[in-house]
C-alpha atoms as a PDB file:
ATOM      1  CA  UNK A   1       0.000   0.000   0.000  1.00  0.00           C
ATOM      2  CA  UNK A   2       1.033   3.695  -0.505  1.00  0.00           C
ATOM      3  CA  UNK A   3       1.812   6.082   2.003  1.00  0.00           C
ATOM      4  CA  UNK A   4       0.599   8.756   0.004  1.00  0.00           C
ATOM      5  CA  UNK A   5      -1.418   9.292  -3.016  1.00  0.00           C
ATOM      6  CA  UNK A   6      -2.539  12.155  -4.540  1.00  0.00           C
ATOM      7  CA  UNK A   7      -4.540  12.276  -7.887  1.00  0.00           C
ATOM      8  CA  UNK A   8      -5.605  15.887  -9.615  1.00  0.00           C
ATOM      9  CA  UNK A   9      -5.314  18.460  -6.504  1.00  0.00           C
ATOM     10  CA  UNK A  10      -6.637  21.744  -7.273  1.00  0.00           C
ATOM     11  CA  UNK A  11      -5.898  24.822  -5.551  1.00  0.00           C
ATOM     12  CA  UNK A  12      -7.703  27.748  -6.258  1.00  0.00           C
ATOM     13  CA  UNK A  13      -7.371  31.693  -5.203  1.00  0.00           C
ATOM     14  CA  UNK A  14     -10.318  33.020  -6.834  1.00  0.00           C
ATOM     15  CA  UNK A  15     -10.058  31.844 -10.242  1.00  0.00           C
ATOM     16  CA  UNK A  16      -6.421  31.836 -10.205  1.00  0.00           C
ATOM     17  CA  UNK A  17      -5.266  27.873  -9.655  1.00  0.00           C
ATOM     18  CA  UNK A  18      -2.309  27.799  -7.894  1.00  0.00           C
ATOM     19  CA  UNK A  19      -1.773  24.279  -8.159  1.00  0.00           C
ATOM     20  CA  UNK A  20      -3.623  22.326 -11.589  1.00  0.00           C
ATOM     21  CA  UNK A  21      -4.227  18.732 -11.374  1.00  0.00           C
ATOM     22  CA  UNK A  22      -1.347  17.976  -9.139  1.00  0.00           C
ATOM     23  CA  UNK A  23      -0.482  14.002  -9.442  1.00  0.00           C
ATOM     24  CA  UNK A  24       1.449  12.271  -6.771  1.00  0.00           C
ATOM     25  CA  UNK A  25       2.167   9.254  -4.930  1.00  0.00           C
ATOM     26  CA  UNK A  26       5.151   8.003  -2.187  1.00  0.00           C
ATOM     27  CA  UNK A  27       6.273   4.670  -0.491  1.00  0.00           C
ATOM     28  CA  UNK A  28       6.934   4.210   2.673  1.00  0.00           C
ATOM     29  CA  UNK A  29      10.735   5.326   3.453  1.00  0.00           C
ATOM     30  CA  UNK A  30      10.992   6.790   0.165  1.00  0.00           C
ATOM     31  CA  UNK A  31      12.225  10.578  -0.733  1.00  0.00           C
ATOM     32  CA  UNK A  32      10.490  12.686  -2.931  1.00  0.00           C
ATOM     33  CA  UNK A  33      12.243  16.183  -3.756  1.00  0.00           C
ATOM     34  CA  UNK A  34       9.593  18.571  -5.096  1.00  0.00           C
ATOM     35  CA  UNK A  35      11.343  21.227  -7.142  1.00  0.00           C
ATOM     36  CA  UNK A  36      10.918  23.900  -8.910  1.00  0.00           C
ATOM     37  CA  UNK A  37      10.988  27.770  -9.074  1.00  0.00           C
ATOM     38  CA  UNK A  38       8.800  30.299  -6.641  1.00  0.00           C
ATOM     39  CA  UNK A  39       5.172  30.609  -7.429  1.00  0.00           C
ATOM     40  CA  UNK A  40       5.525  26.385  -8.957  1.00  0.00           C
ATOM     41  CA  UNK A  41       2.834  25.671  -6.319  1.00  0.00           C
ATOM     42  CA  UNK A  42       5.383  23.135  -4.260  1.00  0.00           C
ATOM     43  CA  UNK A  43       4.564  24.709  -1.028  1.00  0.00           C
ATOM     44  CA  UNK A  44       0.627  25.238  -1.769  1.00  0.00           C
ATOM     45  CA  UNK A  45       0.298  21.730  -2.894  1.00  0.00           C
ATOM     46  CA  UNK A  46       1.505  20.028   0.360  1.00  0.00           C
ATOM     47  CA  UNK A  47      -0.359  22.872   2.590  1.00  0.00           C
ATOM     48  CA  UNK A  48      -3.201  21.388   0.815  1.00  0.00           C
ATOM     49  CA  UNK A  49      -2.411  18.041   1.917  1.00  0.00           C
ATOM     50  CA  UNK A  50      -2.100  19.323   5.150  1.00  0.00           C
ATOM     51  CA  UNK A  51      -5.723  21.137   5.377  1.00  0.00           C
ATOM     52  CA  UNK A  52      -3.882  24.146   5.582  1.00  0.00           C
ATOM     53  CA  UNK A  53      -5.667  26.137   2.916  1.00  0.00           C
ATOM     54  CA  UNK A  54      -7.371  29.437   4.245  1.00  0.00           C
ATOM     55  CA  UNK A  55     -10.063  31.355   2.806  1.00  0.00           C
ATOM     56  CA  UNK A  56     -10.300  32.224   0.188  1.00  0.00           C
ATOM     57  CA  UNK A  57      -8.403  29.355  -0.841  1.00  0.00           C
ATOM     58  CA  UNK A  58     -10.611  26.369  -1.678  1.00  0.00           C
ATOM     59  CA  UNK A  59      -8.663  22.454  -2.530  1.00  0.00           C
ATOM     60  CA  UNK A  60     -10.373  19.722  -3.940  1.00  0.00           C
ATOM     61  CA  UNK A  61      -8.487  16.625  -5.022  1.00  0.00           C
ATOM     62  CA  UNK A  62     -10.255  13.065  -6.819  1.00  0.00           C
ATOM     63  CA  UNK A  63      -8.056  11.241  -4.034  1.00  0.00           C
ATOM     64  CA  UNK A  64      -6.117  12.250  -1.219  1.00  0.00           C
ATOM     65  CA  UNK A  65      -5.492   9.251   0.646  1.00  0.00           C
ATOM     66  CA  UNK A  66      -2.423   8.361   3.190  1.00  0.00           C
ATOM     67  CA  UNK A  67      -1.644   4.956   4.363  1.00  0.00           C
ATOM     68  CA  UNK A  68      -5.096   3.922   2.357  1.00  0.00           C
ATOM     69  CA  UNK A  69      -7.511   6.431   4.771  1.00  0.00           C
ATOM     70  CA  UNK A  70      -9.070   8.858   2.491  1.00  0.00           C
ATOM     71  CA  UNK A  71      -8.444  12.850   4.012  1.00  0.00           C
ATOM     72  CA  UNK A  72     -10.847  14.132   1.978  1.00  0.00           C
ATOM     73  CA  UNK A  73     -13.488  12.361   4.363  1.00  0.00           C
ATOM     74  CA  UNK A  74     -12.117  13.265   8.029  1.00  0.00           C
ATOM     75  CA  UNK A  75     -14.015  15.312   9.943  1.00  0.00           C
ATOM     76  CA  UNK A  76     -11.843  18.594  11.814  1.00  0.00           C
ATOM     77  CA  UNK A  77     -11.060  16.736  14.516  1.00  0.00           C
ATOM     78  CA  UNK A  78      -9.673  13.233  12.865  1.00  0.00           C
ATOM     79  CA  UNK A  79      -7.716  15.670  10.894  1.00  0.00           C
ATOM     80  CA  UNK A  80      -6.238  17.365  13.811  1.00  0.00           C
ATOM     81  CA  UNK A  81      -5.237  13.652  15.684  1.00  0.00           C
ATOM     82  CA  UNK A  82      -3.450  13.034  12.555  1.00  0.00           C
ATOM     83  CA  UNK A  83      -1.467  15.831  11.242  1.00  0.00           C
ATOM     84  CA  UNK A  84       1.112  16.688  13.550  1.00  0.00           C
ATOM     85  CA  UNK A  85       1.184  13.308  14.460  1.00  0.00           C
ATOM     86  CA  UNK A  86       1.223  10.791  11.274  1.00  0.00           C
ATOM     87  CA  UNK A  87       2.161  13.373   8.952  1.00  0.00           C
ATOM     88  CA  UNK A  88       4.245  16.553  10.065  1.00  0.00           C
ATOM     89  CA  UNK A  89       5.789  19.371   8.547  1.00  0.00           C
ATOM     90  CA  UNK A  90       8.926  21.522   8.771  1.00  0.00           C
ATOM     91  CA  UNK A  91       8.014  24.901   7.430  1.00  0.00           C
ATOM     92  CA  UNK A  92      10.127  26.957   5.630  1.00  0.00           C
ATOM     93  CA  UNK A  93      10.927  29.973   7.702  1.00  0.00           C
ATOM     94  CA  UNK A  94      11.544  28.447  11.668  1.00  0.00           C
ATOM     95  CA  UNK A  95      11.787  31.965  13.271  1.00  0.00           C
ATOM     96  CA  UNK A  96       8.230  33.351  12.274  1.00  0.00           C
ATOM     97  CA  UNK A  97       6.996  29.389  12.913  1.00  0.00           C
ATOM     98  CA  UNK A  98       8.291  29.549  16.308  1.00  0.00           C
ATOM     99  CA  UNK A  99       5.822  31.465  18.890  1.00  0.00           C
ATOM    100  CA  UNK A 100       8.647  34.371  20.318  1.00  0.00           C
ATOM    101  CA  UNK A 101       6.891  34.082  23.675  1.00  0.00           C
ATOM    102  CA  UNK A 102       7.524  30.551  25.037  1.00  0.00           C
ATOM    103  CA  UNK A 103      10.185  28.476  25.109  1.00  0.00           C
ATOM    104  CA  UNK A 104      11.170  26.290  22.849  1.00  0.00           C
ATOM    105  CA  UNK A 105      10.557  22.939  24.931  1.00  0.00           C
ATOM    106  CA  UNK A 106       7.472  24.281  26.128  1.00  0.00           C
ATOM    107  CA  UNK A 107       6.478  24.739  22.256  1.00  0.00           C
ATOM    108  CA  UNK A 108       7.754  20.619  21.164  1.00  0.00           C
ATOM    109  CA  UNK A 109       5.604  19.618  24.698  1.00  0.00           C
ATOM    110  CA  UNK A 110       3.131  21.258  23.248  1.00  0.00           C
ATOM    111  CA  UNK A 111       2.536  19.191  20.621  1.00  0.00           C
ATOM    112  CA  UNK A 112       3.446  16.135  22.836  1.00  0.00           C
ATOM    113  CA  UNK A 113       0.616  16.613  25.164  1.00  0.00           C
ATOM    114  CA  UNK A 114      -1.584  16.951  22.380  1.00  0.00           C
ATOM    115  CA  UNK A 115      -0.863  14.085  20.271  1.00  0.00           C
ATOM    116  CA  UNK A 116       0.392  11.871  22.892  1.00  0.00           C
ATOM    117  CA  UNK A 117      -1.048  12.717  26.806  1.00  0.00           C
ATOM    118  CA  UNK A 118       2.221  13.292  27.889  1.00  0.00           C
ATOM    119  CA  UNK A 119       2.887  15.788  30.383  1.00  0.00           C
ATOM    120  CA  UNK A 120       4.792  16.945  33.343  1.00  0.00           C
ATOM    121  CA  UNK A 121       8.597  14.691  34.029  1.00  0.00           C
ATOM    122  CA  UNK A 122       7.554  12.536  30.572  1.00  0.00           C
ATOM    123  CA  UNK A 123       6.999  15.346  28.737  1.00  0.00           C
ATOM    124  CA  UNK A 124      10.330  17.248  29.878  1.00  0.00           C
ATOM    125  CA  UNK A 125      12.299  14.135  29.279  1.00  0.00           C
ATOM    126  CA  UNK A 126      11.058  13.555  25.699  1.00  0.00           C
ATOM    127  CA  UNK A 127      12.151  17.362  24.776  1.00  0.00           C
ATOM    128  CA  UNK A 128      15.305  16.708  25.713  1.00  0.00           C
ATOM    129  CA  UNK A 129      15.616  13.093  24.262  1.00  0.00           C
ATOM    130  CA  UNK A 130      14.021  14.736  20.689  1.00  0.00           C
ATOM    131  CA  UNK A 131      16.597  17.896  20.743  1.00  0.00           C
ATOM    132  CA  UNK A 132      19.729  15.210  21.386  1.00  0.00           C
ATOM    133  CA  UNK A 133      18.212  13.564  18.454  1.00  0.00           C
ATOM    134  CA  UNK A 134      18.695  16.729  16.155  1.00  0.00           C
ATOM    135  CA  UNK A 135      21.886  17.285  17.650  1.00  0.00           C
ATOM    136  CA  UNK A 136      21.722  20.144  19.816  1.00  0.00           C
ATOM    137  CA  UNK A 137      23.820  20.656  22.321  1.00  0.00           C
ATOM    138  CA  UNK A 138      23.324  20.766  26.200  1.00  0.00           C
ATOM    139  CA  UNK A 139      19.721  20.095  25.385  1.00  0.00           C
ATOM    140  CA  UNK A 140      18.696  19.969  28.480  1.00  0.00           C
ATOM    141  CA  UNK A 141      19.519  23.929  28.667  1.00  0.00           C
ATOM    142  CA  UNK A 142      18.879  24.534  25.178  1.00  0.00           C
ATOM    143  CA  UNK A 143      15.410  23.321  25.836  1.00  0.00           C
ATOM    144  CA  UNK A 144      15.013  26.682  27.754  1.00  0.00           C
ATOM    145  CA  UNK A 145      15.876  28.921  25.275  1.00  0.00           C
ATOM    146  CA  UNK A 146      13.668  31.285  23.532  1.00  0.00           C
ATOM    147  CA  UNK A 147      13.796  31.537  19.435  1.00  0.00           C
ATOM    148  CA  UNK A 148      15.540  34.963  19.594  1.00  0.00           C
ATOM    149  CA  UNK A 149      18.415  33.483  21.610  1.00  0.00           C
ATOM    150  CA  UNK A 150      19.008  30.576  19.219  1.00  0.00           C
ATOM    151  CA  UNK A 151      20.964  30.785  16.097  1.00  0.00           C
ATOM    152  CA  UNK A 152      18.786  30.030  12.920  1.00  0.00           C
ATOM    153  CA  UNK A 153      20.208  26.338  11.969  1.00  0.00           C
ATOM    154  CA  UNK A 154      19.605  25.488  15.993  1.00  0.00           C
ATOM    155  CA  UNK A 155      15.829  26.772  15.127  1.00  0.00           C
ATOM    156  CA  UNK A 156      15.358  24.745  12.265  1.00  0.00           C
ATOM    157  CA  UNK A 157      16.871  21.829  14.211  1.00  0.00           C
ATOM    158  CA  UNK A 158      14.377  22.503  17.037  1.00  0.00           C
ATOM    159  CA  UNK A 159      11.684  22.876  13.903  1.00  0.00           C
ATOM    160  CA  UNK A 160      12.313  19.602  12.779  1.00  0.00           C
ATOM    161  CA  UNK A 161      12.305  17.829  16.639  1.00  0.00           C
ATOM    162  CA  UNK A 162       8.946  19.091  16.983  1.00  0.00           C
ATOM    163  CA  UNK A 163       7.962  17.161  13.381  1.00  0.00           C
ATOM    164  CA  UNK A 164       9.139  14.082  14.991  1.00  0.00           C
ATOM    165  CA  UNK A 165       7.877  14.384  18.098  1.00  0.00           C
ATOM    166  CA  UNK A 166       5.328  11.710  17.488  1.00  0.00           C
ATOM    167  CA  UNK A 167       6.960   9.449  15.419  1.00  0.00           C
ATOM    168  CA  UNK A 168       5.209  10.471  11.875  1.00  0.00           C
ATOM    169  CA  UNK A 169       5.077   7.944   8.981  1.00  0.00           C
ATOM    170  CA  UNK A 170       5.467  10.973   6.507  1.00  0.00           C
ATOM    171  CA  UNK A 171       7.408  13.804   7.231  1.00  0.00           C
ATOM    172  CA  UNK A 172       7.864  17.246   4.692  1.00  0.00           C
ATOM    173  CA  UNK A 173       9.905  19.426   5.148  1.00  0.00           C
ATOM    174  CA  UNK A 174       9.441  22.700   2.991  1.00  0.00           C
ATOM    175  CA  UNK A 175      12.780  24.923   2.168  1.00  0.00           C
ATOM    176  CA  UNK A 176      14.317  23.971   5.749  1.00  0.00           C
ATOM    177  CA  UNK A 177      17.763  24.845   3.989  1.00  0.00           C
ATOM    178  CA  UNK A 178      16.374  28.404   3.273  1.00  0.00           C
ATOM    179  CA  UNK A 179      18.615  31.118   4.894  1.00  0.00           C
ATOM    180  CA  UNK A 180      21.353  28.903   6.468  1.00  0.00           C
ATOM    181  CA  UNK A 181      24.574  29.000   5.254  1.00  0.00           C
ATOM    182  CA  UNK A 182      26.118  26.523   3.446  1.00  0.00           C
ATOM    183  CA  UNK A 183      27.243  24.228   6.122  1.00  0.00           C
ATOM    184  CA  UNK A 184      24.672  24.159   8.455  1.00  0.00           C
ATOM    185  CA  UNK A 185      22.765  23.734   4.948  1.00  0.00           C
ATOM    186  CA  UNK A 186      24.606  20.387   4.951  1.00  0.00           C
ATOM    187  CA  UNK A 187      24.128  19.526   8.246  1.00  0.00           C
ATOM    188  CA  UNK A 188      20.206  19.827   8.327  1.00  0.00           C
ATOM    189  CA  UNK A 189      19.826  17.902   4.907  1.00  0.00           C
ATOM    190  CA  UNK A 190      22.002  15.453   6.439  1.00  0.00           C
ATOM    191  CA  UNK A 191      20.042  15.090   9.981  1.00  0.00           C
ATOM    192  CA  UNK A 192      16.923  14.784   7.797  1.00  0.00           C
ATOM    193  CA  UNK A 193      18.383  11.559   6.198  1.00  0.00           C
ATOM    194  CA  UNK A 194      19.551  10.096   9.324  1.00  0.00           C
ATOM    195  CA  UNK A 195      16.301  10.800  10.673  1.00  0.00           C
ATOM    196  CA  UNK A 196      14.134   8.680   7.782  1.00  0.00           C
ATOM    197  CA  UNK A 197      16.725   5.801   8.101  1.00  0.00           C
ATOM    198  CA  UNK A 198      16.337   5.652  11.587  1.00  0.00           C
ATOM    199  CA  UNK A 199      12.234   6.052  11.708  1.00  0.00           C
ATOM    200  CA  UNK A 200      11.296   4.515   8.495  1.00  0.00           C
ATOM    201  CA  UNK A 201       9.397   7.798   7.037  1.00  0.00           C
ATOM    202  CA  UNK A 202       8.722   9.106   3.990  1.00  0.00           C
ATOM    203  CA  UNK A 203      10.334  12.110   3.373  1.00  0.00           C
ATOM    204  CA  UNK A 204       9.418  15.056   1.007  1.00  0.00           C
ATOM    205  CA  UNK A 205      11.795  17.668   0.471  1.00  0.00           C
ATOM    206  CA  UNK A 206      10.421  20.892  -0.923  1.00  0.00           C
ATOM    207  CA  UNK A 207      12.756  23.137  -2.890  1.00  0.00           C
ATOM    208  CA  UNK A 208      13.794  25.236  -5.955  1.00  0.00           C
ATOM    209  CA  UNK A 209      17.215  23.934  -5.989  1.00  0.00           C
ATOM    210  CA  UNK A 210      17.805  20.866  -7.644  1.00  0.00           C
ATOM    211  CA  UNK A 211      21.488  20.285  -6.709  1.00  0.00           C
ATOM    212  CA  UNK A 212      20.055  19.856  -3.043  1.00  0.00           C
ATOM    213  CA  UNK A 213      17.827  17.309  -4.151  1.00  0.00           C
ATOM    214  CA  UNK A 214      21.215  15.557  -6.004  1.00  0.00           C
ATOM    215  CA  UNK A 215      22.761  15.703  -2.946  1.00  0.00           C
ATOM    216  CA  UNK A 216      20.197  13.890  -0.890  1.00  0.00           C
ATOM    217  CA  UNK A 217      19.133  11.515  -3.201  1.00  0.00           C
ATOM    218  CA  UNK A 218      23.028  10.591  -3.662  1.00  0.00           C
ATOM    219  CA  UNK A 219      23.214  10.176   0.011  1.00  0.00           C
ATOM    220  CA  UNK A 220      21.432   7.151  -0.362  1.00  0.00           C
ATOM    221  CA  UNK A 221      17.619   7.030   0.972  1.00  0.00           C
ATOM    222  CA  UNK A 222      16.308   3.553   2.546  1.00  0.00           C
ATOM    223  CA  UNK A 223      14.049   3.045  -0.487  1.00  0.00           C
ATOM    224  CA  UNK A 224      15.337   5.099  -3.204  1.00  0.00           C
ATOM    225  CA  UNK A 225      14.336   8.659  -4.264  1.00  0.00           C
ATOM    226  CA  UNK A 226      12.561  10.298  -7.058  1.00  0.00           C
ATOM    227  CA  UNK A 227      12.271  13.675  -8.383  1.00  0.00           C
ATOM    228  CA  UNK A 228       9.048  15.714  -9.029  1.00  0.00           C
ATOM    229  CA  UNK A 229       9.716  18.943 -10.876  1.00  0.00           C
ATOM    230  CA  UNK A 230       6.658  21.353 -11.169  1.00  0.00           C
ATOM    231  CA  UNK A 231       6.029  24.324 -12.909  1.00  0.00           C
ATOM    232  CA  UNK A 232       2.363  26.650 -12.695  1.00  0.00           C
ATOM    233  CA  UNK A 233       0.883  24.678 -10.686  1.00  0.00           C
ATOM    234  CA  UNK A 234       1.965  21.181 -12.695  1.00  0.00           C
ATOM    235  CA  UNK A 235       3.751  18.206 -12.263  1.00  0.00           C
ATOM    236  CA  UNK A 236       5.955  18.567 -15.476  1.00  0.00           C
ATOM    237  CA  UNK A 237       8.542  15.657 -15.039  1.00  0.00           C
ATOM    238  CA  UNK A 238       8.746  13.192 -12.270  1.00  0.00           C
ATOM    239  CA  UNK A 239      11.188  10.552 -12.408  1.00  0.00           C
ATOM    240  CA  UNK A 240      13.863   8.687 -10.320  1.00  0.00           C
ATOM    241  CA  UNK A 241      16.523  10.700  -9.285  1.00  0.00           C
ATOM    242  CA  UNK A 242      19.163   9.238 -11.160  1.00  0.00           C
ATOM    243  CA  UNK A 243      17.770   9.304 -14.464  1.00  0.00           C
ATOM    244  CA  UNK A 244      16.269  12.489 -14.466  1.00  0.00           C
ATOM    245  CA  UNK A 245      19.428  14.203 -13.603  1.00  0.00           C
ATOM    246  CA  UNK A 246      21.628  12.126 -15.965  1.00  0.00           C
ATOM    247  CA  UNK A 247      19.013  13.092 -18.820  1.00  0.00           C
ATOM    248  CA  UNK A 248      16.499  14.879 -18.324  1.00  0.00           C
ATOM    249  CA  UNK A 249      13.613  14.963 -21.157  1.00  0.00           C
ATOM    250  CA  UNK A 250      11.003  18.432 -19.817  1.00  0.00           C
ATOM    251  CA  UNK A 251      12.737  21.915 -21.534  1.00  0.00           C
ATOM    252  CA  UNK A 252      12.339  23.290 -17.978  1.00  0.00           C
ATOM    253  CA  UNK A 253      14.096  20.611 -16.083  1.00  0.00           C
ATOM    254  CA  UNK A 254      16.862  20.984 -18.607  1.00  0.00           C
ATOM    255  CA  UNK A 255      17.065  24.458 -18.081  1.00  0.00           C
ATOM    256  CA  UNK A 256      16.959  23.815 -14.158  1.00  0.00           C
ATOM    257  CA  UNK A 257      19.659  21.687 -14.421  1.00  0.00           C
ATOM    258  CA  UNK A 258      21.939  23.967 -17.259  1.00  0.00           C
ATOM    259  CA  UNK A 259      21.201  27.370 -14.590  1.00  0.00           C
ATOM    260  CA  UNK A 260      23.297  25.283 -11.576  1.00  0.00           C
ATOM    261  CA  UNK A 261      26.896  27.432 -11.266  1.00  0.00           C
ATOM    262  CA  UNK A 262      28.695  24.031 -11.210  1.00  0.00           C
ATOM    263  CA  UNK A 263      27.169  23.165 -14.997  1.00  0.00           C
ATOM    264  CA  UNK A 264      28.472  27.231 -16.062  1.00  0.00           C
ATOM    265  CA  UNK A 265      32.067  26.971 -15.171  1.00  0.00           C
ATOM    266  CA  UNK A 266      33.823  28.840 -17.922  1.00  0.00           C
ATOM    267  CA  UNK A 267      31.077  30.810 -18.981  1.00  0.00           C
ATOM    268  CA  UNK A 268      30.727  34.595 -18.571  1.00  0.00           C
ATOM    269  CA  UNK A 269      26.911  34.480 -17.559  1.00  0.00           C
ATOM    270  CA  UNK A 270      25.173  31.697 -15.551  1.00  0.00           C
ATOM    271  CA  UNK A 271      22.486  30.089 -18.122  1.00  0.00           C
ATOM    272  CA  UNK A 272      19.412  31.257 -17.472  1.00  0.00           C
ATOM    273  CA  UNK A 273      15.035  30.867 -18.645  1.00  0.00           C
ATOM    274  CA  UNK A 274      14.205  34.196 -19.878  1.00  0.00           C
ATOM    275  CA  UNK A 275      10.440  35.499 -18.022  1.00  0.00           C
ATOM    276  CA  UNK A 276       8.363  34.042 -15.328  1.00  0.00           C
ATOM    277  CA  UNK A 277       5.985  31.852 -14.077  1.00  0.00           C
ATOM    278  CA  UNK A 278       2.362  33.039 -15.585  1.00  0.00           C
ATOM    279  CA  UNK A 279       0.585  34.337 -12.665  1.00  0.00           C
ATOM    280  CA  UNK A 280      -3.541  34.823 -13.105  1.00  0.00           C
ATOM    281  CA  UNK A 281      -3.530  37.618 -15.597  1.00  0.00           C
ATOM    282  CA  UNK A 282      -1.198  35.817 -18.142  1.00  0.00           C
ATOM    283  CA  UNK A 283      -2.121  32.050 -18.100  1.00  0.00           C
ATOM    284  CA  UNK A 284      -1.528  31.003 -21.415  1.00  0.00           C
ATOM    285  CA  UNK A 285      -3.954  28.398 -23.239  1.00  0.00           C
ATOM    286  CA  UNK A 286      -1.533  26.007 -24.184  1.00  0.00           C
ATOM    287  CA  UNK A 287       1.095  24.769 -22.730  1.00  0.00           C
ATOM    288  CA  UNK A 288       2.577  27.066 -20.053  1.00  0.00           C
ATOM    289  CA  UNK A 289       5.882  27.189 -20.289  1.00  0.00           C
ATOM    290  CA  UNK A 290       5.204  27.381 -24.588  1.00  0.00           C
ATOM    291  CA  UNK A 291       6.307  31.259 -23.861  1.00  0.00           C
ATOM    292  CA  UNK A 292       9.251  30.454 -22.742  1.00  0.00           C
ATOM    293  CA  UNK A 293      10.540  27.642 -24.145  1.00  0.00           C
ATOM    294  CA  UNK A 294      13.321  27.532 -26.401  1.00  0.00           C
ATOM    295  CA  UNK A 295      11.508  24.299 -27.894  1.00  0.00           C
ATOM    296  CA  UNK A 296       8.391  25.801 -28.191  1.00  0.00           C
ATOM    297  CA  UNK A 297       6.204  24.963 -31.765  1.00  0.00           C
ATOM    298  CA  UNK A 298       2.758  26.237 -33.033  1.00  0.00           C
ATOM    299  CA  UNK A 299       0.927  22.833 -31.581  1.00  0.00           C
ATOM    300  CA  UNK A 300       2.773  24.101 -27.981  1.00  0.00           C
ATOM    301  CA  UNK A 301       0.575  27.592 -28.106  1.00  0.00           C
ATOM    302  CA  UNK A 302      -2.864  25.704 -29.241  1.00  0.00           C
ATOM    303  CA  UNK A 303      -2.634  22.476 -27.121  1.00  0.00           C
ATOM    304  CA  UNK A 304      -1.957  22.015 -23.348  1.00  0.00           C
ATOM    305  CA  UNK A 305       0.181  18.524 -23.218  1.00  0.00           C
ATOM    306  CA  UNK A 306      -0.680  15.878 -20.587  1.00  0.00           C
ATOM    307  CA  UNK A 307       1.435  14.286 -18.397  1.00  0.00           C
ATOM    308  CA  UNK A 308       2.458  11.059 -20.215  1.00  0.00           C
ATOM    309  CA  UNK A 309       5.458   8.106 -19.482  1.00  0.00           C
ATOM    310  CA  UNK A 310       6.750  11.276 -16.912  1.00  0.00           C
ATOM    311  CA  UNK A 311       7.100  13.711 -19.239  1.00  0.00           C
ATOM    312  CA  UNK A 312       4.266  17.282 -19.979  1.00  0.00           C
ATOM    313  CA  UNK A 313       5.596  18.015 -23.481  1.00  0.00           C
ATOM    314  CA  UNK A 314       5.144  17.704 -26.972  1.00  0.00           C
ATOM    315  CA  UNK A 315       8.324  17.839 -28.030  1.00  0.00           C
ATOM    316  CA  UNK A 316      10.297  16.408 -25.207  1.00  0.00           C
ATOM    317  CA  UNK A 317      14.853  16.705 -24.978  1.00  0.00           C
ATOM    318  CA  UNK A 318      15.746  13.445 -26.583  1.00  0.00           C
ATOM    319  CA  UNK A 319      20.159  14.319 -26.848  1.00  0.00           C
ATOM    320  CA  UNK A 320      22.375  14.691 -24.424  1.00  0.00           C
ATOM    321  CA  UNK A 321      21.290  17.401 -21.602  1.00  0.00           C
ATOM    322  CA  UNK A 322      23.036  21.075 -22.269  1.00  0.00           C
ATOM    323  CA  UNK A 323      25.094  20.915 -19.071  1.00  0.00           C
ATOM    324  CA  UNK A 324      27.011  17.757 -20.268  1.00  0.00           C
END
């Protein structure tokens, strides 16, 4: 059975859909990396999941099932005993996630009493046992601590113990690399590895970089990765990691890959997709990245292409990818 499956999501704003038809399923231990640019719909889509759509946002999916129980049928209240609990998130900015006015035990025992009873010594002792997990410190002190007085990689880390606080089967964790620097970029991806070999979850990894996907899927998930690149709102390419970075068929994950600095060494400007994402106004009738698209053909302008063998395009890269 699947952990997760997702067939056509729809988020609209108005009559703007952020995300179009969204297709998506994971395994248990596997790693999905979402990519794509800002304003692709990654972060909307799994919000979504999460019934964490406001007004005037409305979601609707034909499925939207996790370990086989169909979300779209919970009432409020199943919904709450499961998310935070079977499936968590680690959003993207931890400092504006983080409440300024408690602590940040108090705010992991928080969700411990409310997903699992636990309060008082228990409670106290699991903060401190989940913030040695992520590697922090003198936890016991730490634990103490308000968000101002901890660096921004020890507030992701404390982002990500609360996640796990309950043991979840699916865990996603949206930009948590955002704003760190490199290393303790490194660091988090690779305490969010250790973390699904150690706890069996499935892992989704939202972000618009693709090289951090490389590097976590080359690190070696329990049950191998795969790669879902979106674009307005689509799934435009999914694939297993390896063979979509080795040759990858969608003009805009080519041109993801080709825009990474390692692939311009030499060159006097990094490669680049001229424009942007259509937004509401500009949503063309065809295929939507036809106005950008260096591939682009008269069919591409008249026809929107369906997602078929992996691929949304027409006229899919056949050679050897750009970046060599």
């Amino acid at each position: 059975m699947s952990l997760l499956t997702i067939r056509n999501l729809q988020v609209h704003f108005g009559t703007f859909p952020a995300v179009d038809g969204l297709d998506l399923s994971l395994e248990p231990g596997e790693f999905l990396g979402i990519v794509g640019e800002s304003g692709s719909g990654k972060s909307v889509a799994m919000l979504a999941l999460m019934g964490l759509i406001d007004p005037p946002g409305r979601a609707h999916a034909d499925a939207l099932e996790f370990q086989g129980q169909d979300l779209l049928r919970l009432t409020a209240r199943e919904r709450r005993h499961l998310i935070g609990r079977d499936i968590a998130m680690v959003f993207q900015d931890a400092l504006t996630s983080l409440n300024p006015s408690y602590t940040v035990g108090a705010q992991i025992a928080e969700a411990l009493k409310a997903h699992l009873g636990l309060t008082g010594k228990a409670a106290r002792q699991r903060v401190v046992e989940l913030l040695e997990q992520v590697e922090i410190p003198d936890a016991a002190n730490r634990a103490n601590a308000y968000p101002h007085q901890l660096s921004g990689g020890m507030n992701q880390r404390v982002m990500i113990a609360m996640a796990i606080a309950c043991g979840p089967k699916l865990l996603i964790a949206d930009e948590p690399t955002t704003a760190l620097d490199v290393t303790i970029q490194a660091q988090v991806m690779a305490l969010l590895l250790k973390l699904q070999r150690d706890h069996g979850m499935g892992l989704v990894m939202i972000t618009h970089d693709l090289a951090v996907v490389a590097e976590m899927a080359d690190a070696g998930p329990p049950n191998g990765a795969r790669v879902a690149v979106m674009y307005a709102g689509q799934v435009v390419e999914t694939s297993a990691a390896p063979a979509l970075f080795d040759a990858p068929r969608h003009p805009y994950t080519n041109a993801l890959l080709a825009a990474i600095p390692e692939h311009n060494r030499g060159a006097r400007r990094l490669s680049a997709l001229p424009g942007l994402v259509p937004g509401a106004l500009n949503r063309p009738s065809g295929c939507l990245l036809a106005p950008r698209c260096p591939r682009a053909q008269p069919r591409c302008a008249a026809e929107r292409p369906a997602l078929a063998d992996g691929v949304r395009c027409f006229y899919p890269v056949l050679e050897a990818p750009a970046h060599g």
